[in-house]
Protein backbone atom coordinates (compact mmCIF):
# COMPACT_ATOMS: atom_id res chain seq x y z
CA UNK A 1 -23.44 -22.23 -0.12
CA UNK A 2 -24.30 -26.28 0.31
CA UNK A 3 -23.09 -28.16 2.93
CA UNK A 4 -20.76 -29.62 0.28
CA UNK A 5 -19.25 -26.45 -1.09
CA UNK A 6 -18.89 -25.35 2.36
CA UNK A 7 -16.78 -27.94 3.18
CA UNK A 8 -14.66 -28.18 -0.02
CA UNK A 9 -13.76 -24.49 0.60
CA UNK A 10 -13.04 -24.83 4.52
CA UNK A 11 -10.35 -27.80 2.85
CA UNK A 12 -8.87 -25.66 0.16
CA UNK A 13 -8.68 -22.59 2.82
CA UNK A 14 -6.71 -25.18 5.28
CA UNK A 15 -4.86 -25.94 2.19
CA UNK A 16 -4.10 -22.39 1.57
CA UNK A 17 -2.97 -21.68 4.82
CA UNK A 18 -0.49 -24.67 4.55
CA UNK A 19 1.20 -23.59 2.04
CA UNK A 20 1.69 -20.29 3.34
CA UNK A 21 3.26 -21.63 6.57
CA UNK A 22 5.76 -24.17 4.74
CA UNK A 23 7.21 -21.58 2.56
CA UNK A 24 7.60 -18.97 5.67
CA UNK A 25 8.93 -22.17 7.63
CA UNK A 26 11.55 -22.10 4.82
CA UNK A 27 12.99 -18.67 5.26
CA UNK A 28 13.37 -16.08 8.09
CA UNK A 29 14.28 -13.69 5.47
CA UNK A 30 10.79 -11.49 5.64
CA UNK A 31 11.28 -9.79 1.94
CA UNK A 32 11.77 -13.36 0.32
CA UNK A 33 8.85 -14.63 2.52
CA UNK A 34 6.61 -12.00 1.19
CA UNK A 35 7.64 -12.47 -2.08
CA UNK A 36 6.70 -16.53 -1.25
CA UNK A 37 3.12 -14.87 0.30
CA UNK A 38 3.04 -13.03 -3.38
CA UNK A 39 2.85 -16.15 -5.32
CA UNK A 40 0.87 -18.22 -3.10
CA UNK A 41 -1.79 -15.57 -2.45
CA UNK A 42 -2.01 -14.40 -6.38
CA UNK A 43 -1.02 -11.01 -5.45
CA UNK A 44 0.06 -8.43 -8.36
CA UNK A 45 3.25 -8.93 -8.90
CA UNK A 46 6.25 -8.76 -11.14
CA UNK A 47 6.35 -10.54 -14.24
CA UNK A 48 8.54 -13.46 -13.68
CA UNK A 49 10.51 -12.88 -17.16
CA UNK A 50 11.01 -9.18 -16.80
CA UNK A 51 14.27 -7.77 -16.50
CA UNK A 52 12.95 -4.64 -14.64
CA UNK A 53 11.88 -6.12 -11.32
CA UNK A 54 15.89 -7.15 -11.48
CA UNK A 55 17.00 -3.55 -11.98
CA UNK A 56 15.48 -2.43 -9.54
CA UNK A 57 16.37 -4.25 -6.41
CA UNK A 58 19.86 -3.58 -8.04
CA UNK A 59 19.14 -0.21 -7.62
CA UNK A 60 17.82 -0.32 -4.52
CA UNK A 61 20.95 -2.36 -2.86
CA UNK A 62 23.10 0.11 -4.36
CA UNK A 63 24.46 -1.89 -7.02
CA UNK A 64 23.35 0.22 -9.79
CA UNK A 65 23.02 3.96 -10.01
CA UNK A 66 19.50 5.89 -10.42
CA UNK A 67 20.58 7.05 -14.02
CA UNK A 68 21.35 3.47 -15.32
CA UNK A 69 18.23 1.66 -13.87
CA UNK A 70 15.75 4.12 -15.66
CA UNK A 71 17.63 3.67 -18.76
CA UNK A 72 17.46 0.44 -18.41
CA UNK A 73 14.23 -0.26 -17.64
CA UNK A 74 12.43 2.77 -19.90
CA UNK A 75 14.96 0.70 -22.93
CA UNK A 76 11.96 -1.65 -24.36
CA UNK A 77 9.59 1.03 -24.17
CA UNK A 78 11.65 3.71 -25.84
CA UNK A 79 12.12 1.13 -28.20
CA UNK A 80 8.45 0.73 -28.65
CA UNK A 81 7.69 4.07 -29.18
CA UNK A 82 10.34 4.54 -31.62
CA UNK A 83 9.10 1.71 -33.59
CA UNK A 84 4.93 3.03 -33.74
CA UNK A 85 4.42 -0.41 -31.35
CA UNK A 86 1.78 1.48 -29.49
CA UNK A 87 0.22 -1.83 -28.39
CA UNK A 88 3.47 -3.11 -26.96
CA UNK A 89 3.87 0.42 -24.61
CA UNK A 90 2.68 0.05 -21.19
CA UNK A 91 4.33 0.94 -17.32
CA UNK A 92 2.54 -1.80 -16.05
CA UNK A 93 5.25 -3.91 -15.65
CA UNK A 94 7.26 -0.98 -14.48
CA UNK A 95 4.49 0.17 -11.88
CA UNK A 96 3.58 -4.28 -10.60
CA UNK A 97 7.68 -4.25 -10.27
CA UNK A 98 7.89 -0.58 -8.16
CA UNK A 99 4.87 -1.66 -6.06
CA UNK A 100 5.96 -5.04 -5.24
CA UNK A 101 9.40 -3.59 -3.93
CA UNK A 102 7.94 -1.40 -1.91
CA UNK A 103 5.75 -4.21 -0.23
CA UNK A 104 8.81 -6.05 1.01
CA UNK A 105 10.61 -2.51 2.90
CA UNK A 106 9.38 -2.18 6.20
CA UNK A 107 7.57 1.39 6.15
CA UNK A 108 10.20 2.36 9.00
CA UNK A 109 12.79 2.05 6.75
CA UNK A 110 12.47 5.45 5.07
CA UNK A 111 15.77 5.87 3.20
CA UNK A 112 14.75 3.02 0.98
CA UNK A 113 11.00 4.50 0.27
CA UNK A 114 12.78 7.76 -0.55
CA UNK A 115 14.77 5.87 -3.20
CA UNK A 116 11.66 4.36 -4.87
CA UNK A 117 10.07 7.11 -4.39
CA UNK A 118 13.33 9.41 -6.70
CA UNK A 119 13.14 6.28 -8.66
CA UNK A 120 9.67 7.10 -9.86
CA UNK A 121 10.15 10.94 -9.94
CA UNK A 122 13.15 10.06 -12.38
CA UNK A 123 10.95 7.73 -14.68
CA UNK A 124 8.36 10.50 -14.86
CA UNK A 125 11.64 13.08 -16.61
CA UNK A 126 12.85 10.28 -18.74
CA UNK A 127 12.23 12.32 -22.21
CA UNK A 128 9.57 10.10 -24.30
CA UNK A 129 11.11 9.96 -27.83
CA UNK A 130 8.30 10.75 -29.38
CA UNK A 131 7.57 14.12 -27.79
CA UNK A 132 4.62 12.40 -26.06
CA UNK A 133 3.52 12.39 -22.27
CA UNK A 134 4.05 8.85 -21.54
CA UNK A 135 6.63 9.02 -18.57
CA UNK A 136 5.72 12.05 -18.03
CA UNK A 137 2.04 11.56 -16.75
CA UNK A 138 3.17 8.12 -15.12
CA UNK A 139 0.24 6.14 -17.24
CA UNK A 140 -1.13 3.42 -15.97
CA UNK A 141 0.18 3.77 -11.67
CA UNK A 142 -3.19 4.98 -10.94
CA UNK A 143 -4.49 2.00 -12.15
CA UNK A 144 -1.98 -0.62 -10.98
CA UNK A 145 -2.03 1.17 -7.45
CA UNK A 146 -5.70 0.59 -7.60
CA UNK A 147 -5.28 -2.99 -8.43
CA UNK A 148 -2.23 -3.71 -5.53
CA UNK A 149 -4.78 -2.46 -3.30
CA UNK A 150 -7.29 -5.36 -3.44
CA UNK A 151 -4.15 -7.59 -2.25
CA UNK A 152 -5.74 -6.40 1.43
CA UNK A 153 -5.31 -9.44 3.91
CA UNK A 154 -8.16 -11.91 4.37
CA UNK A 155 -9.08 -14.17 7.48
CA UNK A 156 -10.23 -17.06 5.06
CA UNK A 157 -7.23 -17.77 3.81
CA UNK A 158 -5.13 -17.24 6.84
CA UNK A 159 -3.46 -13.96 8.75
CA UNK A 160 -0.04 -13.52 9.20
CA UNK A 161 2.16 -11.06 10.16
CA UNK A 162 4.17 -10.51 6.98
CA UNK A 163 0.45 -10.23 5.26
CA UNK A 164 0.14 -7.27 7.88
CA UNK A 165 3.72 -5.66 7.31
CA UNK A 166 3.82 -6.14 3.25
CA UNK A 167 0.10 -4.29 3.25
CA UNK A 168 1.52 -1.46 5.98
CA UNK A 169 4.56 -0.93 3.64
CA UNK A 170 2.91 -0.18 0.34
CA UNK A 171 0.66 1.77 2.12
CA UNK A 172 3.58 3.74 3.39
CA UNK A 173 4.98 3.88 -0.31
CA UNK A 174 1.87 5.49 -1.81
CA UNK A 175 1.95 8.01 1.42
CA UNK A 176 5.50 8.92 0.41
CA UNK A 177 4.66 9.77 -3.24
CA UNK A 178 1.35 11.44 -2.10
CA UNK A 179 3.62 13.69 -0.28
CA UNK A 180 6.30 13.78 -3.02
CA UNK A 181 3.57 15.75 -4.74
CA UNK A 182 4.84 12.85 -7.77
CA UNK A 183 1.32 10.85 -7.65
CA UNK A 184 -1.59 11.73 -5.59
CA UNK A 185 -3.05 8.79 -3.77
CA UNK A 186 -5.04 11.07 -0.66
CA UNK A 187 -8.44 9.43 -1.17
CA UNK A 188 -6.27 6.38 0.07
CA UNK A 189 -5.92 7.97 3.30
CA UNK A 190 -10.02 7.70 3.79
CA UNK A 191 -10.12 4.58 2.99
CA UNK A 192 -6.87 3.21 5.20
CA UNK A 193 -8.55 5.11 8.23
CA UNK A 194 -12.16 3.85 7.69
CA UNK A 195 -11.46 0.67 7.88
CA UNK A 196 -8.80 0.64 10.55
CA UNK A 197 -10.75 3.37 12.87
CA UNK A 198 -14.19 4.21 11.46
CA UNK A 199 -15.43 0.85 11.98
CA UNK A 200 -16.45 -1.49 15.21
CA UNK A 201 -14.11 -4.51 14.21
CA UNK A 202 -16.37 -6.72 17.19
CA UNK A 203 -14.03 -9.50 18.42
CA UNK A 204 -12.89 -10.48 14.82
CA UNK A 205 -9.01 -11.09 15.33
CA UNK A 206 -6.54 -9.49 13.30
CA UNK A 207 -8.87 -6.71 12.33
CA UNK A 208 -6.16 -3.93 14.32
CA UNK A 209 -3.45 -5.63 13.20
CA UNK A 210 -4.72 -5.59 9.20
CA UNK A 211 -5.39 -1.96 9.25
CA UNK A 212 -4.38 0.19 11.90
CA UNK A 213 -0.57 -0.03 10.83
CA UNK A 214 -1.68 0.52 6.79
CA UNK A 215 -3.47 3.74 8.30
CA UNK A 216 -1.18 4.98 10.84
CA UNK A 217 1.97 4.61 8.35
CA UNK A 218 -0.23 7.90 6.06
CA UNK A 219 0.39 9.94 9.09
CA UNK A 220 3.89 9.02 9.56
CA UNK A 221 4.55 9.82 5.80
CA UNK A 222 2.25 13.30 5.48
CA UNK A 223 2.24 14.44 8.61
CA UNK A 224 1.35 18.67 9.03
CA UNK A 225 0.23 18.14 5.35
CA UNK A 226 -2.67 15.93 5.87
CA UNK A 227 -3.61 17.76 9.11
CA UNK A 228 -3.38 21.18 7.05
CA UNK A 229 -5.82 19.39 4.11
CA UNK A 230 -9.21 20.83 4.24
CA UNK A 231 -11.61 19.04 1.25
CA UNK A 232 -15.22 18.75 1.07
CA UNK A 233 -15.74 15.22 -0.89
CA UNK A 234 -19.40 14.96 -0.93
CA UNK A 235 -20.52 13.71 -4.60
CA UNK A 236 -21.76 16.06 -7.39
CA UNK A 237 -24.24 13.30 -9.03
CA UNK A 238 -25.30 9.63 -7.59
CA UNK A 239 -23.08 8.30 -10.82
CA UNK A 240 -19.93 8.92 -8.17
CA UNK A 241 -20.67 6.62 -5.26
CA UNK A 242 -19.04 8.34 -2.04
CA UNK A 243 -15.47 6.69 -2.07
CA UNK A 244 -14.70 9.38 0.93
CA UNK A 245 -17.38 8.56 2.65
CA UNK A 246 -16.90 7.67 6.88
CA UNK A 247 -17.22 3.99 8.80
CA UNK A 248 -20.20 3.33 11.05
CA UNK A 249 -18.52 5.09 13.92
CA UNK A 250 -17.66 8.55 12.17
CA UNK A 251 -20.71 11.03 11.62
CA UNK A 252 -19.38 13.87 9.68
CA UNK A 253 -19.20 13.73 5.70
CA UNK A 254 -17.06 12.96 3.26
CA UNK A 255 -14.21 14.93 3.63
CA UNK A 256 -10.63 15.98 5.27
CA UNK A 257 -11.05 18.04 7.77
CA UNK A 258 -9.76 19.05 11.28
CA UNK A 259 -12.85 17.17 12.92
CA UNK A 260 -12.15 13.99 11.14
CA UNK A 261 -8.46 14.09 11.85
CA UNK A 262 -9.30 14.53 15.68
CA UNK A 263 -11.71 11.20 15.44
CA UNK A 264 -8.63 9.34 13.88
CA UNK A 265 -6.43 10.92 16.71
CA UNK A 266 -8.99 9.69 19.21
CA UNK A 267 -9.34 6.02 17.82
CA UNK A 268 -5.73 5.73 17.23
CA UNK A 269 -5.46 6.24 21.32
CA UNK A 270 -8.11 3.61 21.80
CA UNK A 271 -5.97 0.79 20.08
CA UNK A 272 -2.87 2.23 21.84
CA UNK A 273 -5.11 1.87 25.04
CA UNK A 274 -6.49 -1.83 23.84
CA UNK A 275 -5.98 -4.74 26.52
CA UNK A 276 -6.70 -8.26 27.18
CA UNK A 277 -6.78 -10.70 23.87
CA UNK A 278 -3.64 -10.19 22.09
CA UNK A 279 -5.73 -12.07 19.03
CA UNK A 280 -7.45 -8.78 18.87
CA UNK A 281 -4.35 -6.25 18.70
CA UNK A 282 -0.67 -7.00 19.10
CA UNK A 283 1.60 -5.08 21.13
CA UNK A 284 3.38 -4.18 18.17
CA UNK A 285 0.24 -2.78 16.82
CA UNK A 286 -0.54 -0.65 19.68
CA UNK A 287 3.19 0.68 19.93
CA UNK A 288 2.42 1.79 15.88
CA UNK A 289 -0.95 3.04 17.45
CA UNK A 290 0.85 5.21 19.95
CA UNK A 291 3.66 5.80 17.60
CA UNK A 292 0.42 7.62 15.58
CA UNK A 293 -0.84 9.48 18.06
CA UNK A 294 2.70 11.06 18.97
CA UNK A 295 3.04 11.62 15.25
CA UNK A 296 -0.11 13.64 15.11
CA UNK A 297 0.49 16.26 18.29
CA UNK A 298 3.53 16.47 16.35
CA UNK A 299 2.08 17.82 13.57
CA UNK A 300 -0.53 19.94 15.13
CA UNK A 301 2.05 22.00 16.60
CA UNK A 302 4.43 22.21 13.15
């Protein structure tokens, strides 16, 4: 990068970071500020001129039952399929809308998870009019999952601590369905620890705070189950790449096992244990650090 580019993109990040701090300087409300975050940062999202994003925060503030938001939002599609409009029958707006919601509940807040989380299993029994398996296999939340998790938080374009709670809460609502049994998002778990405790994060600040609640919150939500989970995840053929594969600081393989989960255990009580620069872990991240740990003797002895 030229001296020029350089500094045209240390301007537009100061920009970016601007922006950020007017719109949170215009709330206190965290949900609407992370729905301000959303737009500014270019995050997946809900389509502005959907009526399902709507429904469901109806739904989840108890203004609408469970039976008369899946109707309504499975309505155009139903449609669709009735019609033979195969290329207007997607869940993507359905899934951007879901995932979205579940960015702005704080993961500690389990009551509302548990209602997106029946809200999902309910879409997947909606009956398909045609006899087809389009609720049923939940098409497309693999893929919008996939694409909600690049929305990670970056130190170019500024950290704050609704960046750190929105990414710690949709981690905590792809825990819940994991251990729904609805969806299975487990190879998320790998990557959540890996980068919050497999890796040396060196004085960069923030790191802890970024990842160590988005990892802790899979323990909080799977508990005995991902400490029971024994899974060998080495690759068959080089076409796979090794997506379970460990952080500098972990030497085993690629897989679950009781070995791994004792390294996470361990590293969770060395953020719990961190002192000194609070740009380097919060206390709030080292209570969730600690809150981990407990969480894990917990369900060693289940």
């Amino acid at each position: 990068m030229n001296s020029q580019l350089s500094k045209e993109y240390v301007v537009n990040m100061i920009n970016f970071r601007e922006k950020i701090e007017q719109a949170l300087s215009e709330t206190k409300d965290e949900p609407t500020q992370i729905d301000r975050i959303a737009e500014i940062r270019g995050w997946f999202r809900p389509n502005q001129n959907s009526d399902i994003y709507p429904a469901i925060q109806n739904y989840l503030n108890g203004s609408a039952d469970l039976q008369t938001t899946v109707a309504k939002i499975a309505k155009p599609i139903d449609e669709a399929i009735k019609e033979g409009k195969t290329d207007d029958i997607s869940l993507g707006y359905i899934w951007n809308s879901l995932l979205h919601s579940s960015k702005r509940i704080p993961f500690r807040d389990a009551e509302q998870h548990a209602k997106l989380v029946d809200l999902v299993k309910a879409i997947q029994e909606h009956p398909d009019p045609s006899g087809g398996s389009t609720y049923k296999t939940l098409s497309g939340l693999g893929m919008q999952a996939r694409e909600a998790y690049n929305d990670i938080p970056r130190h170019d374009t500024g950290l704050f601590k609704q960046d750190f709670h929105a990414w710690a809460n949709l981690n905590y609502f792809l825990a819940r369905l994991t251990e729904s049994g609805v969806f299975e998002f487990y190879l998320y778990t790998i990557w959540a620890m890996r980068e919050a405790l497999e890796k040396a994060p060196g004085r960069l600040p923030g790191w802890y705070d970024i990842h160590v609640p988005a990892a802790a919150v899979w323990v909080f939500a799977l508990g005995s189950k991902l400490y029971e989970r024994e899974e060998d995840l080495t690759p068959k053929n080089r076409n796979e790449g090794n997506p379970a594969k460990g952080g500098d600081l972990w030497t085993g393989g690629p897989v679950f096992s009781k070995e791994r989960w004792a390294f996470w255990k361990k590293r969770f009580g060395d953020v719990a244990g961190e002192e000194g620069d609070a740009s380097l872990v919060s206390e709030e991240t080292r209570k969730i650090a600690r809150d981990a740990v407990e969480a894990m003797e917990k369900a060693e002895s289940a």
